[in-house]
N, C-alpha and C. Protein backbone atom coordinates (compact mmCIF):
# COMPACT_ATOMS: atom_id res chain seq x y z
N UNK A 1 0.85 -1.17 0.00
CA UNK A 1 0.00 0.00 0.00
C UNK A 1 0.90 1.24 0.00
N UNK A 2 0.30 2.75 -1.13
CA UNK A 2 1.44 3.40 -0.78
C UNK A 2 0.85 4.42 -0.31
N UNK A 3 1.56 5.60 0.36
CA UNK A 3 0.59 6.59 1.21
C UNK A 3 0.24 7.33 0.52
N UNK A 4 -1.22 8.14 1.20
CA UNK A 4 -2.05 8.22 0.30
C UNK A 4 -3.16 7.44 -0.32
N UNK A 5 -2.84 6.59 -0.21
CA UNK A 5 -3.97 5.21 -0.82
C UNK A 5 -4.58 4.97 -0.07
N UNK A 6 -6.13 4.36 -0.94
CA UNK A 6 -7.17 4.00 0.57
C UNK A 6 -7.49 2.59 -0.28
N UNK A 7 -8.01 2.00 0.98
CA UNK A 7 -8.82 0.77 0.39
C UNK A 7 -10.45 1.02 0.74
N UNK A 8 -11.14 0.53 -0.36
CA UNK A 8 -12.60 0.22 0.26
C UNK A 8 -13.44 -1.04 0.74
N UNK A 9 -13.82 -0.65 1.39
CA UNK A 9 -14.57 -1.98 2.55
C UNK A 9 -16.31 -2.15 1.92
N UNK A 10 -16.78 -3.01 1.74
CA UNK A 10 -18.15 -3.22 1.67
C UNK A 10 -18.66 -4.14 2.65
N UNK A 11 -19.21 -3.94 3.70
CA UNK A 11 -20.29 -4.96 4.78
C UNK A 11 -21.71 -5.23 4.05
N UNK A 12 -21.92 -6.62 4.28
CA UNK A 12 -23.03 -6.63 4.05
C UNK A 12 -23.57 -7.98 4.75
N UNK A 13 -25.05 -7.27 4.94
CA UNK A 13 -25.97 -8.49 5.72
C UNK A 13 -27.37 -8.52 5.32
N UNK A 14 -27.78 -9.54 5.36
CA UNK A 14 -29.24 -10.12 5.11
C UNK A 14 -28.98 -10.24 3.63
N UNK A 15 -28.09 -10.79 2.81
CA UNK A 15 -28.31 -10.82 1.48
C UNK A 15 -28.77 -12.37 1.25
N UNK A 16 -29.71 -12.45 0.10
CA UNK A 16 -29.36 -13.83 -0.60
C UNK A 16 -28.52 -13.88 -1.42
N UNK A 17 -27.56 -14.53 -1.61
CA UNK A 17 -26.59 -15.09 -2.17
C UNK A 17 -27.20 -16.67 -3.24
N UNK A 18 -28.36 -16.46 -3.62
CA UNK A 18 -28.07 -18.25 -4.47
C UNK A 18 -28.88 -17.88 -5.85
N UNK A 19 -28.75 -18.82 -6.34
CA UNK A 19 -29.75 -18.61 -7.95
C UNK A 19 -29.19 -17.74 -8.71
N UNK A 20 -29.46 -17.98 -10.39
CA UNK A 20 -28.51 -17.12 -10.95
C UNK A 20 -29.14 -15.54 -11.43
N UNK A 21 -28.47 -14.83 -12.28
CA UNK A 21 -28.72 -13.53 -12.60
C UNK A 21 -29.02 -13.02 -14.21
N UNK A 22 -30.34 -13.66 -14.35
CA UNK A 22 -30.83 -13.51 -15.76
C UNK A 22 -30.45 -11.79 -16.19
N UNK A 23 -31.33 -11.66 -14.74
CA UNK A 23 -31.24 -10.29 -14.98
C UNK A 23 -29.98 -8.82 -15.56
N UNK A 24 -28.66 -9.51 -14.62
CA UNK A 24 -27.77 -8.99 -14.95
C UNK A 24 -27.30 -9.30 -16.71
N UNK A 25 -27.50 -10.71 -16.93
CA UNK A 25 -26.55 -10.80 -18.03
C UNK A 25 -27.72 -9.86 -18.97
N UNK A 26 -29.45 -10.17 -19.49
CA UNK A 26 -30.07 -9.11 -20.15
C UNK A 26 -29.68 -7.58 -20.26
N UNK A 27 -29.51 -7.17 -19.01
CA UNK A 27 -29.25 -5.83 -19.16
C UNK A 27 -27.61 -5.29 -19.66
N UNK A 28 -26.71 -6.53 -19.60
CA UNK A 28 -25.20 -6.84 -20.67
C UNK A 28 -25.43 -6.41 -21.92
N UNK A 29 -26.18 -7.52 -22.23
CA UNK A 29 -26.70 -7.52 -23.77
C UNK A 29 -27.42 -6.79 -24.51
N UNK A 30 -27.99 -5.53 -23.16
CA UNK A 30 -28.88 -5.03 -23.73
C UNK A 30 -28.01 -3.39 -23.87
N UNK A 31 -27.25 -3.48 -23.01
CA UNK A 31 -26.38 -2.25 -23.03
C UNK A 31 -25.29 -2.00 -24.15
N UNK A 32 -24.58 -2.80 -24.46
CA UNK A 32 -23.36 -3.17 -24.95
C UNK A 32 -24.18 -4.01 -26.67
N UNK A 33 -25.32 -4.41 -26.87
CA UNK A 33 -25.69 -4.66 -28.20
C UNK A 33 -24.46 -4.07 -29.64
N UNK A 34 -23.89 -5.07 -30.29
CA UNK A 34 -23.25 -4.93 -30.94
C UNK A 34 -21.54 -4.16 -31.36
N UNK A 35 -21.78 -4.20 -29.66
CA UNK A 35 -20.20 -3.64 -29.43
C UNK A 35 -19.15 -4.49 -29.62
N UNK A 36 -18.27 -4.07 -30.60
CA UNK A 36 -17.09 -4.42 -30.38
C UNK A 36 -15.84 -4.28 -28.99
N UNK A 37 -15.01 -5.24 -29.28
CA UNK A 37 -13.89 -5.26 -28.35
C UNK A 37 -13.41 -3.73 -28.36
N UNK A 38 -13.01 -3.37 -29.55
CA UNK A 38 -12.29 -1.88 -29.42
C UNK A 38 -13.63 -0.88 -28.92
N UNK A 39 -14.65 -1.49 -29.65
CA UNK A 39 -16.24 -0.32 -28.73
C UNK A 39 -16.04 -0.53 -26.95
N UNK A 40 -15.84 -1.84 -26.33
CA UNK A 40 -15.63 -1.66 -24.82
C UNK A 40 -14.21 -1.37 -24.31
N UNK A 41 -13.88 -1.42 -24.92
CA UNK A 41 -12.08 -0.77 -24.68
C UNK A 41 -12.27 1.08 -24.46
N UNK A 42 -13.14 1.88 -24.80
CA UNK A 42 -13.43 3.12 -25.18
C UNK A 42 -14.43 3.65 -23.64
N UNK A 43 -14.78 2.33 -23.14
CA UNK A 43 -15.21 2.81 -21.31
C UNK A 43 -13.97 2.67 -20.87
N UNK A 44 -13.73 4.00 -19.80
CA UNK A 44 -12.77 4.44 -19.38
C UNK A 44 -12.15 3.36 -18.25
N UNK A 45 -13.09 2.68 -17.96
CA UNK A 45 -12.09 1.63 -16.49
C UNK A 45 -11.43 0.67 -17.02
N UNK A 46 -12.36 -0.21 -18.43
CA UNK A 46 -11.64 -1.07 -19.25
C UNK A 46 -10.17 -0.41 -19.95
N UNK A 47 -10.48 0.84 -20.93
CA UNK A 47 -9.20 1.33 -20.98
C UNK A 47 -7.85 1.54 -20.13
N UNK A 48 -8.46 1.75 -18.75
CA UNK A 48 -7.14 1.83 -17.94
C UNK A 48 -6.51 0.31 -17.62
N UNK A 49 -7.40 -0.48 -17.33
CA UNK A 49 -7.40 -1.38 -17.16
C UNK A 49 -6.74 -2.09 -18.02
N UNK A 50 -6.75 -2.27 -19.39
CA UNK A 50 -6.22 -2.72 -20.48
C UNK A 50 -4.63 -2.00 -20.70
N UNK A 51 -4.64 -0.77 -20.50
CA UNK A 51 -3.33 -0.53 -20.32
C UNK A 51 -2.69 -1.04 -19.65
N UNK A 52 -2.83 -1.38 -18.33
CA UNK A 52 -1.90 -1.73 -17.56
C UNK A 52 -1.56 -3.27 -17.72
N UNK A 53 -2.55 -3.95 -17.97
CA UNK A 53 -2.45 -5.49 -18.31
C UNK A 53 -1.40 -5.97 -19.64
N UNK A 54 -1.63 -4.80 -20.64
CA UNK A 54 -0.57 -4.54 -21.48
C UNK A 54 0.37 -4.63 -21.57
N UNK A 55 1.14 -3.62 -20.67
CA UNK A 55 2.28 -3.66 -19.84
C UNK A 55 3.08 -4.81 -19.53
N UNK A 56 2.31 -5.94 -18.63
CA UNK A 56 2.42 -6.95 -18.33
C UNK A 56 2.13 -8.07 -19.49
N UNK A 57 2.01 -7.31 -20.72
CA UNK A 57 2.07 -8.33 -22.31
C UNK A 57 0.47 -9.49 -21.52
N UNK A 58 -0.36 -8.90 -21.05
CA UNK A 58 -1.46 -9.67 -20.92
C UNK A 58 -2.66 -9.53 -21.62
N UNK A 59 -3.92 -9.68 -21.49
CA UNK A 59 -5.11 -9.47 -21.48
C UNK A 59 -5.98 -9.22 -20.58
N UNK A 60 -6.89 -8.05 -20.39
CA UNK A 60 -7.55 -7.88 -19.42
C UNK A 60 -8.80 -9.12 -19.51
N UNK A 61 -9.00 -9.65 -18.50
CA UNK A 61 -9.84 -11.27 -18.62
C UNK A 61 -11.20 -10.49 -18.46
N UNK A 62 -11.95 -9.77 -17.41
CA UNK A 62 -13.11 -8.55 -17.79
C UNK A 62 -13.38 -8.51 -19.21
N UNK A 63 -12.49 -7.98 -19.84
CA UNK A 63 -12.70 -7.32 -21.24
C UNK A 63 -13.31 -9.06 -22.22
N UNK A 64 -12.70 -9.82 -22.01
CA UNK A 64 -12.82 -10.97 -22.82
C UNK A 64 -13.75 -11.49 -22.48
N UNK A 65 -14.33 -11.29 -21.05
CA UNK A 65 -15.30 -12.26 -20.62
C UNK A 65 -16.79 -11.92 -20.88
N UNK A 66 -16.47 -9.82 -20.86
CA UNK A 66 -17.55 -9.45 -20.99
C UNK A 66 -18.21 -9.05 -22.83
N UNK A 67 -16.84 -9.22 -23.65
CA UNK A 67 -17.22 -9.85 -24.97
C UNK A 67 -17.76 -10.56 -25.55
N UNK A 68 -17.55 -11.98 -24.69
CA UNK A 68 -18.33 -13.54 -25.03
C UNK A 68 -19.78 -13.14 -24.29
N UNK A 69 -19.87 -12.75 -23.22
CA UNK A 69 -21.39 -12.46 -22.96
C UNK A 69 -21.97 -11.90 -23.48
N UNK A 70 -21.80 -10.57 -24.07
CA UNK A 70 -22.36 -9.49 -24.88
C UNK A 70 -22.59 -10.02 -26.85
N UNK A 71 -22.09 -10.88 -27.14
CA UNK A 71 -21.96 -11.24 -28.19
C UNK A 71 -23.16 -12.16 -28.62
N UNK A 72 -23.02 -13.10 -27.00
CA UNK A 72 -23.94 -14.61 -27.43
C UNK A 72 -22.91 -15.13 -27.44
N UNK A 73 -22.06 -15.48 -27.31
CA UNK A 73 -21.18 -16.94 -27.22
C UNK A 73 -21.26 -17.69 -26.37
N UNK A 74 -21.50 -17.03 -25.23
CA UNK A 74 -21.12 -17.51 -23.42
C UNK A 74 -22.44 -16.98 -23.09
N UNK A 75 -22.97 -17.70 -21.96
CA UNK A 75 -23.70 -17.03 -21.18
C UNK A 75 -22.59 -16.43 -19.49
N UNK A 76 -23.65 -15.70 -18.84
CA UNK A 76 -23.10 -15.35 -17.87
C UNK A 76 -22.64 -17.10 -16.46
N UNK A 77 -22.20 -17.11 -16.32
CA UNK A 77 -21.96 -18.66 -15.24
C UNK A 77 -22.55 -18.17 -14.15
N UNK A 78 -23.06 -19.06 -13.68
CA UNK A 78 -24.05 -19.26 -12.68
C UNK A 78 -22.95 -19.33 -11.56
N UNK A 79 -22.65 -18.57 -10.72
CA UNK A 79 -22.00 -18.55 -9.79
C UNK A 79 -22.62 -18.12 -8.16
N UNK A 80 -23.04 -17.12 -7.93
CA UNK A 80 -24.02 -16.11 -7.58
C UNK A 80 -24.12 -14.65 -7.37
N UNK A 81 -24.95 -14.50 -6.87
CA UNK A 81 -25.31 -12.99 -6.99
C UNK A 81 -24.08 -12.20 -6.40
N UNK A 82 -23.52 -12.52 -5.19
CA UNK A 82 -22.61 -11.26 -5.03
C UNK A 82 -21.36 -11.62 -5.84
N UNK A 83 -20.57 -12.50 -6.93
CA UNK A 83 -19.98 -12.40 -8.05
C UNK A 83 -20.11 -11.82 -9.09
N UNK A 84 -21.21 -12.30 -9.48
CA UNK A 84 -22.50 -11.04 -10.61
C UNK A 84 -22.42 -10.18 -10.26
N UNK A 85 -22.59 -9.14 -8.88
CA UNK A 85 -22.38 -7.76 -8.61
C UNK A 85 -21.20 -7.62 -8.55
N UNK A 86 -19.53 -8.05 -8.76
CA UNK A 86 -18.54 -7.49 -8.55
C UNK A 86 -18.04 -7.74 -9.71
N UNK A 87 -18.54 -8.73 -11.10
CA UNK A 87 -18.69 -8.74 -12.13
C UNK A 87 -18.93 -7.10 -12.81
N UNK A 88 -20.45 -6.98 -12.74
CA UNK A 88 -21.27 -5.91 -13.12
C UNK A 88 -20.63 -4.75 -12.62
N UNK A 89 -19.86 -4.37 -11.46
CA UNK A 89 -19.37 -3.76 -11.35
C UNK A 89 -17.89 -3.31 -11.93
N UNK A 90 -17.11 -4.82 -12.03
CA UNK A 90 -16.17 -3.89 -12.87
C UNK A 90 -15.90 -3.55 -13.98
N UNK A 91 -17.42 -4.19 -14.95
CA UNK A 91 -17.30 -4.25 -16.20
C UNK A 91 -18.69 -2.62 -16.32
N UNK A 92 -18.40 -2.23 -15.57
CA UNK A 92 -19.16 -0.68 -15.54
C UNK A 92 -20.40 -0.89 -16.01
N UNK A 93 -21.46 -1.61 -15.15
CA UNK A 93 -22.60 -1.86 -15.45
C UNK A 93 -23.40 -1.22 -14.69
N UNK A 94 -23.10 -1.37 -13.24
CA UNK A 94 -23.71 -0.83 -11.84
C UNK A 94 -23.41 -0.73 -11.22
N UNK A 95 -23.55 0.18 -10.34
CA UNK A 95 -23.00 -0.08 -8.83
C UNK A 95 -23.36 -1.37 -7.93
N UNK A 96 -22.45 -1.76 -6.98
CA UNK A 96 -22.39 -3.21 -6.83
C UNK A 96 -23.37 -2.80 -5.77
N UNK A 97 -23.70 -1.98 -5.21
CA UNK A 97 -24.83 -1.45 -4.16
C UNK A 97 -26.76 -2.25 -4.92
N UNK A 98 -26.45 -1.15 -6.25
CA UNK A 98 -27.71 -1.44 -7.18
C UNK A 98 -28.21 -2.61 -7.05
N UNK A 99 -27.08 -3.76 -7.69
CA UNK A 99 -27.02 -4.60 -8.07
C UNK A 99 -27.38 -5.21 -6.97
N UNK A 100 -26.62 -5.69 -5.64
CA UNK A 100 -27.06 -6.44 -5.06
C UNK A 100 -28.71 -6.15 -3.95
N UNK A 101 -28.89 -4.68 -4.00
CA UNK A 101 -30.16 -4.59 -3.47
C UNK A 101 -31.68 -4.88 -4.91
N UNK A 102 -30.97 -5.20 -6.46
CA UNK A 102 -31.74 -5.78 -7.48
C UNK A 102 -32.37 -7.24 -6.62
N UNK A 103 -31.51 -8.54 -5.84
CA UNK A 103 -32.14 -9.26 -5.69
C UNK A 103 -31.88 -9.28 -3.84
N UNK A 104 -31.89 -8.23 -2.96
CA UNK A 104 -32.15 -8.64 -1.45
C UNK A 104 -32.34 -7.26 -1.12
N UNK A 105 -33.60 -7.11 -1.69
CA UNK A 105 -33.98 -5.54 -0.83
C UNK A 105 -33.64 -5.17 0.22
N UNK A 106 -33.89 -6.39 1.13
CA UNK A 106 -33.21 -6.02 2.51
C UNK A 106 -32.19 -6.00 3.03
N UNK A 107 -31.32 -6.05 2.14
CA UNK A 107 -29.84 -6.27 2.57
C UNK A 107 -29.68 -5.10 2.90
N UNK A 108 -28.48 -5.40 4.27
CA UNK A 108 -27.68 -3.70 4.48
C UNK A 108 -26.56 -3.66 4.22
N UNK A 109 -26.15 -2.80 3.50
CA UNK A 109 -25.21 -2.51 3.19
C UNK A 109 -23.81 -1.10 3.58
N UNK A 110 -22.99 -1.23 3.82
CA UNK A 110 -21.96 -0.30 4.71
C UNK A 110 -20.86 -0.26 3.81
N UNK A 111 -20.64 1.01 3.66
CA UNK A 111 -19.00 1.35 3.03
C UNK A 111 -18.22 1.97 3.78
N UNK A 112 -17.36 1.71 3.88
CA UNK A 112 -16.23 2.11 4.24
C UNK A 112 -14.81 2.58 3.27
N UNK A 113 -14.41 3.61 3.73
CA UNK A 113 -12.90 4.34 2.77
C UNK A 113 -11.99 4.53 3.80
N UNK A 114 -10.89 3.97 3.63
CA UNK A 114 -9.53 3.56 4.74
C UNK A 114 -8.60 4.08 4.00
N UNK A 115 -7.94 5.49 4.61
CA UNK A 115 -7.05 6.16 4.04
C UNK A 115 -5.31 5.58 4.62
N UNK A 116 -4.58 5.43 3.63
CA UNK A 116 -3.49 5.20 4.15
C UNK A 116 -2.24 6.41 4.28
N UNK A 117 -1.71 6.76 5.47
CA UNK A 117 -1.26 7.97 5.95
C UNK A 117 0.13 7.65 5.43
């Protein structure tokens, strides 16, 4: 960690966690319709993101994963809901807040920002 830097914390309680997320992957497909790789490369988190993976002569795995979903190749994997929200979140869909009060209204949820001195 270097100073200056914070990390963020998410608490959460009363969520359901099971069954999958039709919902999320529709609103993928419904956002991103006919985008190319270089069309999601052009949202700014994937771009940074892709730079830096670059660097490291890699591939951002986000970028690829959220290609095959958006395309029809892949569906989204049934994993659960709070994956799908940290999914959806870093592929700039929603806030992972949205998302996970989409299926546990009642969940509570707490953030936290931890500055490092």
């Amino acid at each position: 960690m270097h100073a200056g830097g914070s990390v963020g914390l998410l608490e959460l309680s009363g969520v359901v966690n099971q069954g999958p997320s039709p919902e999320l992957e529709a609103r993928m497909r419904a956002r991103f319709a006919g985008a190319s790789r270089t069309d999601l490369l052009e949202l700014p988190v994937m771009a940074a993101y892709a730079a830096y993976y670059n660097q490291q002569k890699k591939t951002y795995h986000v970028l690829l994963q959220l290609q095959s979903i958006v395309s029809g190749s892949r569906d989204l994997p049934t994993v659960s809901p709070l994956v799908d929200a940290n999914f959806a979140a870093e592929a700039q869909l929603t806030a992972i807040e949205e998302y996970i009060r989409l299926f546990s209204g009642d969940a509570v949820i707490e953030q936290r920002r931890i500055l490092v001195a």
